[in-house]
Each structure stands twice: as C-alpha cells, then as structure tokens.
Protein backbone atom coordinates (compact mmCIF):
# COMPACT_ATOMS: atom_id res chain seq x y z
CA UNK A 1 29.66 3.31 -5.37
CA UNK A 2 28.19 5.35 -2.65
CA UNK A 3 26.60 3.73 0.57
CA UNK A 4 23.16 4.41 -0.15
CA UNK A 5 23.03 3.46 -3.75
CA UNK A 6 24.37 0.14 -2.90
CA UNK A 7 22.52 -0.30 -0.13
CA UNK A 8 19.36 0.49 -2.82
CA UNK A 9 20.90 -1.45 -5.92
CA UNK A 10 20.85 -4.57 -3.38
CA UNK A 11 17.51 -4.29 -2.06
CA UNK A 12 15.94 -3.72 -5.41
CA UNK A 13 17.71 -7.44 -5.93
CA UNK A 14 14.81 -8.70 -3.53
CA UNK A 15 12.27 -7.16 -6.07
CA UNK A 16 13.11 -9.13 -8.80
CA UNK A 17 12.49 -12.35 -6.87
CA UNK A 18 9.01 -11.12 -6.06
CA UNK A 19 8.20 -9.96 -9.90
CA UNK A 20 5.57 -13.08 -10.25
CA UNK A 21 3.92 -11.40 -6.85
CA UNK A 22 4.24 -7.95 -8.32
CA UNK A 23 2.29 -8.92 -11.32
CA UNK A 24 0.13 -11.10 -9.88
CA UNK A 25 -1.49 -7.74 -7.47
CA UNK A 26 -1.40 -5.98 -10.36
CA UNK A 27 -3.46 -8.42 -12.15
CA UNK A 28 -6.02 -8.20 -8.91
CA UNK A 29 -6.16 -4.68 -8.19
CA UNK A 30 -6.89 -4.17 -12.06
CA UNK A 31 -9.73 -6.53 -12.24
CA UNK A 32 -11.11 -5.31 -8.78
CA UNK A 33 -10.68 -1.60 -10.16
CA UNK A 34 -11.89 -1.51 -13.26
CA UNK A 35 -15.09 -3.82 -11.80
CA UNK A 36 -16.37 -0.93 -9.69
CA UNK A 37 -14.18 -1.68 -6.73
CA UNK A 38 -11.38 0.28 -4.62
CA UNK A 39 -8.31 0.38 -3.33
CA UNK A 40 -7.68 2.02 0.21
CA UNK A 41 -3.97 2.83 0.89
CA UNK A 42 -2.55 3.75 4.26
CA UNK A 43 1.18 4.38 5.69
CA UNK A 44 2.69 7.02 7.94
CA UNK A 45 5.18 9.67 7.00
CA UNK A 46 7.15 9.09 4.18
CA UNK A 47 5.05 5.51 3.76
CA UNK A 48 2.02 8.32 3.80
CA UNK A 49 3.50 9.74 0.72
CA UNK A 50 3.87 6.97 -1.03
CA UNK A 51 0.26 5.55 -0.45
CA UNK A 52 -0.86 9.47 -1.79
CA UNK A 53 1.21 9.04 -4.63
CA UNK A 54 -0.06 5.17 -5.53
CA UNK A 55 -3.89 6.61 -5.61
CA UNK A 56 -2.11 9.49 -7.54
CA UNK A 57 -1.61 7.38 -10.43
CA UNK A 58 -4.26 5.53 -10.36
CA UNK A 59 -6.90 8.33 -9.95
CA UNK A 60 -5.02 10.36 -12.54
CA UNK A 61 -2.74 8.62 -14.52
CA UNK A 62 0.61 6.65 -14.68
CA UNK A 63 1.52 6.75 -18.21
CA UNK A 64 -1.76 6.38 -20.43
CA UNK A 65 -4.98 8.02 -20.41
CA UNK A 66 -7.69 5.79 -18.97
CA UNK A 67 -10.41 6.09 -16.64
CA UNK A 68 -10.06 7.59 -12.93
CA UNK A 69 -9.85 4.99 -10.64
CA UNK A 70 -11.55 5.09 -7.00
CA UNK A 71 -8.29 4.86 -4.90
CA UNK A 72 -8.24 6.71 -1.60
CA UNK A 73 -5.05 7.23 0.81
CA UNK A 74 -6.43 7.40 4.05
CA UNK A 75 -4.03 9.73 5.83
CA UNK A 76 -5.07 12.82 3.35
CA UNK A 77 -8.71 13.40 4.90
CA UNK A 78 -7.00 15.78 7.64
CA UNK A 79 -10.50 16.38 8.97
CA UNK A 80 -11.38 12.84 9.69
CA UNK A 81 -7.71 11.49 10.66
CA UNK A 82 -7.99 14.54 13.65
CA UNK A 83 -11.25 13.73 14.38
CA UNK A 84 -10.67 9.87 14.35
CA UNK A 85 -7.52 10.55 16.71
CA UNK A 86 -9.20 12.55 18.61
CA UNK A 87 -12.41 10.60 19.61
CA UNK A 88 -10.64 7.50 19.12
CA UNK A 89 -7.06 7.19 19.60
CA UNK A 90 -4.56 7.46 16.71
CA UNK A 91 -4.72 3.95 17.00
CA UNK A 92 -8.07 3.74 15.11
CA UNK A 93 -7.45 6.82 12.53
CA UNK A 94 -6.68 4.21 10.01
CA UNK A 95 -9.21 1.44 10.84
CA UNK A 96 -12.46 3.32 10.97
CA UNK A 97 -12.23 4.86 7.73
CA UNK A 98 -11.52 1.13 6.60
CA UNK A 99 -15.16 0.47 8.23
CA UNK A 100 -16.64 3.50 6.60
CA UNK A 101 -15.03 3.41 3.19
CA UNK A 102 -14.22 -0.41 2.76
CA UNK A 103 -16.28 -2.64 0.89
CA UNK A 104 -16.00 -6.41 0.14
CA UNK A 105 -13.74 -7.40 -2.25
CA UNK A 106 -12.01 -3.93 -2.06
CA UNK A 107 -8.36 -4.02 -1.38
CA UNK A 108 -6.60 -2.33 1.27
CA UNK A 109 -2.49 -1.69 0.79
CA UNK A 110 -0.96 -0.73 3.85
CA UNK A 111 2.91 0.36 3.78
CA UNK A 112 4.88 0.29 6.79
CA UNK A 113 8.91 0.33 6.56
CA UNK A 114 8.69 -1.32 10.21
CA UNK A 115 5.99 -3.54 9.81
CA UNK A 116 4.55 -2.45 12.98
CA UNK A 117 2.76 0.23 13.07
CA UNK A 118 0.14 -0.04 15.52
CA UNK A 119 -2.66 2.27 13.32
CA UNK A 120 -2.01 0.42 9.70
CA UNK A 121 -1.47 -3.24 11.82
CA UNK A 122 -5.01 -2.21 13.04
CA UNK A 123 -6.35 -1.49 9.44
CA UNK A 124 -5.34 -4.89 8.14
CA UNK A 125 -7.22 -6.01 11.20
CA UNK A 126 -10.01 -4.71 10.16
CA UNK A 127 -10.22 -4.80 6.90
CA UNK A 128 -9.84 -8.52 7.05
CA UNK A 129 -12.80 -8.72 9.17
CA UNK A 130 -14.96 -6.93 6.55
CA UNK A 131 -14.05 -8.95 3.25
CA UNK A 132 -11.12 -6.62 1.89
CA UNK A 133 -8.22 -8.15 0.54
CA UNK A 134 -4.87 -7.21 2.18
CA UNK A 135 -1.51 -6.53 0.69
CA UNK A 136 1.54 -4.76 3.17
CA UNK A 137 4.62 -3.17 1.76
CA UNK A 138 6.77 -3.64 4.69
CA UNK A 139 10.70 -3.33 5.75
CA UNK A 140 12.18 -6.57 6.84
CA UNK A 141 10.34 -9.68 8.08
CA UNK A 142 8.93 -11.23 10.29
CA UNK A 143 7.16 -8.09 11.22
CA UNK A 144 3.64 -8.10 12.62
CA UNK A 145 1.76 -6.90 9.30
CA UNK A 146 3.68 -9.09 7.07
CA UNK A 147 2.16 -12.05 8.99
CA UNK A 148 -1.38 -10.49 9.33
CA UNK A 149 -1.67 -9.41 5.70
CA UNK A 150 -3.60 -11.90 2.77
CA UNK A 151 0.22 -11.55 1.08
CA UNK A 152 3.11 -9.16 1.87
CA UNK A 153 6.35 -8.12 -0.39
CA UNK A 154 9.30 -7.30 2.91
CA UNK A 155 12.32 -5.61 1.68
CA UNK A 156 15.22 -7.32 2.93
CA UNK A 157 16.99 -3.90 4.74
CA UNK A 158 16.92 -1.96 7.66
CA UNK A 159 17.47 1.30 6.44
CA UNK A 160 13.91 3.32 6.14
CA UNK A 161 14.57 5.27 3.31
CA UNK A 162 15.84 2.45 1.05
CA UNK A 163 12.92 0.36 2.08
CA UNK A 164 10.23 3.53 0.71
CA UNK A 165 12.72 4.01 -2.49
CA UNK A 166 11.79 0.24 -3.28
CA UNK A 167 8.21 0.25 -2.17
CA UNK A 168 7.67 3.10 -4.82
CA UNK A 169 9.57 0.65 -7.51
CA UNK A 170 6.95 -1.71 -6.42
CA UNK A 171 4.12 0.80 -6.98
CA UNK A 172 5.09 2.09 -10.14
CA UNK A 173 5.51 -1.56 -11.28
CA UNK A 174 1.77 -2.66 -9.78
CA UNK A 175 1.01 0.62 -11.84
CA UNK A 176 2.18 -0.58 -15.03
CA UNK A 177 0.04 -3.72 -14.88
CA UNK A 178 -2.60 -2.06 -14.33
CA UNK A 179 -2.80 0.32 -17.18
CA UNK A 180 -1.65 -3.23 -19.49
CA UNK A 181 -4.30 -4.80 -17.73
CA UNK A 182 -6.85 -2.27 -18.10
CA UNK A 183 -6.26 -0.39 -21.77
C-alpha cells in the first residue's frame, strides 16, 4: 500500500471511534440551523478550504434539495480579513467577524491541523465569550484549541494533509446528518 494511503486508512480508524460525536454535532448544528441560527467556520490554508467547502454544502446542497442554510467561512470576505489584519493584526481577522456576525447559540467550527493557530485559537476565544458553541477539527492533541473548544474531534497524525483528508470525512459525515436531520 502506498505511504500516504496508509497513513490515511489509519487515521480514518480514529473517526470511527468518534462516530457517536460525529452524529451527535450533526444533530446540533441541524437543530440550531434549521431554527434560524448559523454556523461560522474558520481555518487557514488548506483548513480555509475546507471550512469554504462545509458552508458550501450547507448553503447549497450536499446530496438533497433543502433549504439554504446561513453558514459563513470567515476567511472568504477578502475585504474584511485585509481590513481586519490591517487595523488589527492578523491575529484578530478571525475574532472580530465572530463579534460582528456571531450570535448566541450560533456555532462556530474552527479547523486547525496544528491546533494552534493563533487567529482561529482567538475565535474560539471569543466566540465563547459571546454564547456560541464551539467545535475544533484539529491535528493531534493536546493542542491549545482542542482544550479551549466546548468539544473537539483530534486526528491522531502528524502529517497535515492526512489530518484535512479526514477533517473533510468528518464534514461530509456532519453533512449527512444534517440533511437526515433536516428533510
């Protein structure tokens, strides 16, 4: 078998331990979307991607037509992520659009393959200090968002791109529930 598909066919190992978790987001994020609420998504590089292509699904579709749901990946809004880094500090591109877009009870994803990213640690910051639930999809643990989040799925390897090829098993999964959940 090649390196990197065993290194990917044991990490995805680690996701069927955390299946009950899986669900059980799912099961959140649909009642908290289809109740009028959001999810806010944030990540860096290829973590960036994957939060675009979460609110992808869920604004469009995953597999069945339903309603749009109000999902926004923070990184996208060049205009305010420059502006934000700008005034700010790249620290706080994340986190102030948390403040601005955030509402209680809204849930706020953030995907880091470190765990450590100083911009999405500072999101969870503050989007625990205004009332949003927080999930991280991180790379191994203990990592500082893993501890900061409400709950936090940690893949078990070091190696970046296996840890983003199981985070997006994990969000087409969350994705599934939801459309169950919500048909």
């Amino acid at each position: 078998m090649h390196p990197h598909l065993l290194r990917l066919s044991t990490a995805l190992s680690a996701v069927d331990c955390e299946i009950p978790k899986i669900h059980a987001w799912g099961s959140k994020l649909a009642a908290v979307l289809s109740g009028g609420g959001r999810l806010l998504v944030c990540g860096n590089g290829g973590s960036a991607a994957e939060a675009q292509h979460l609110t992808a699904e869920l604004v469009g579709r995953y597999r069945d037509d339903r309603r749009p749901y109000a999902a926004i990946p923070l990184h996208a809004d060049t205009s305010s992520v420059s502006a934000i880094a700008n005034d700010y500090g790249a620290e706080q591109m994340y986190a102030r659009q948390v403040r601005a877009h955030g509402r209680f009870g809204d849930v706020l994803m953030c995907l880091s393959t470190s765990g450590a990213s100083r911009n999405v640690v500072a999101a969870a910051e503050t989007a625990r200090g205004c009332g949003l639930t927080t999930w991280g999809l991180t790379g191994p643990a203990p990592n500082p968002l893993a501890e900061l989040c409400d709950e936090a799925f940690a893949v078990p390897v070091e190696d970046t791109a296996t840890v983003q090829e199981v985070h997006l098993a994990v969000i087409h999964m969350l994705c599934e529930v939801i459309e169950k959940e919500c048909s």
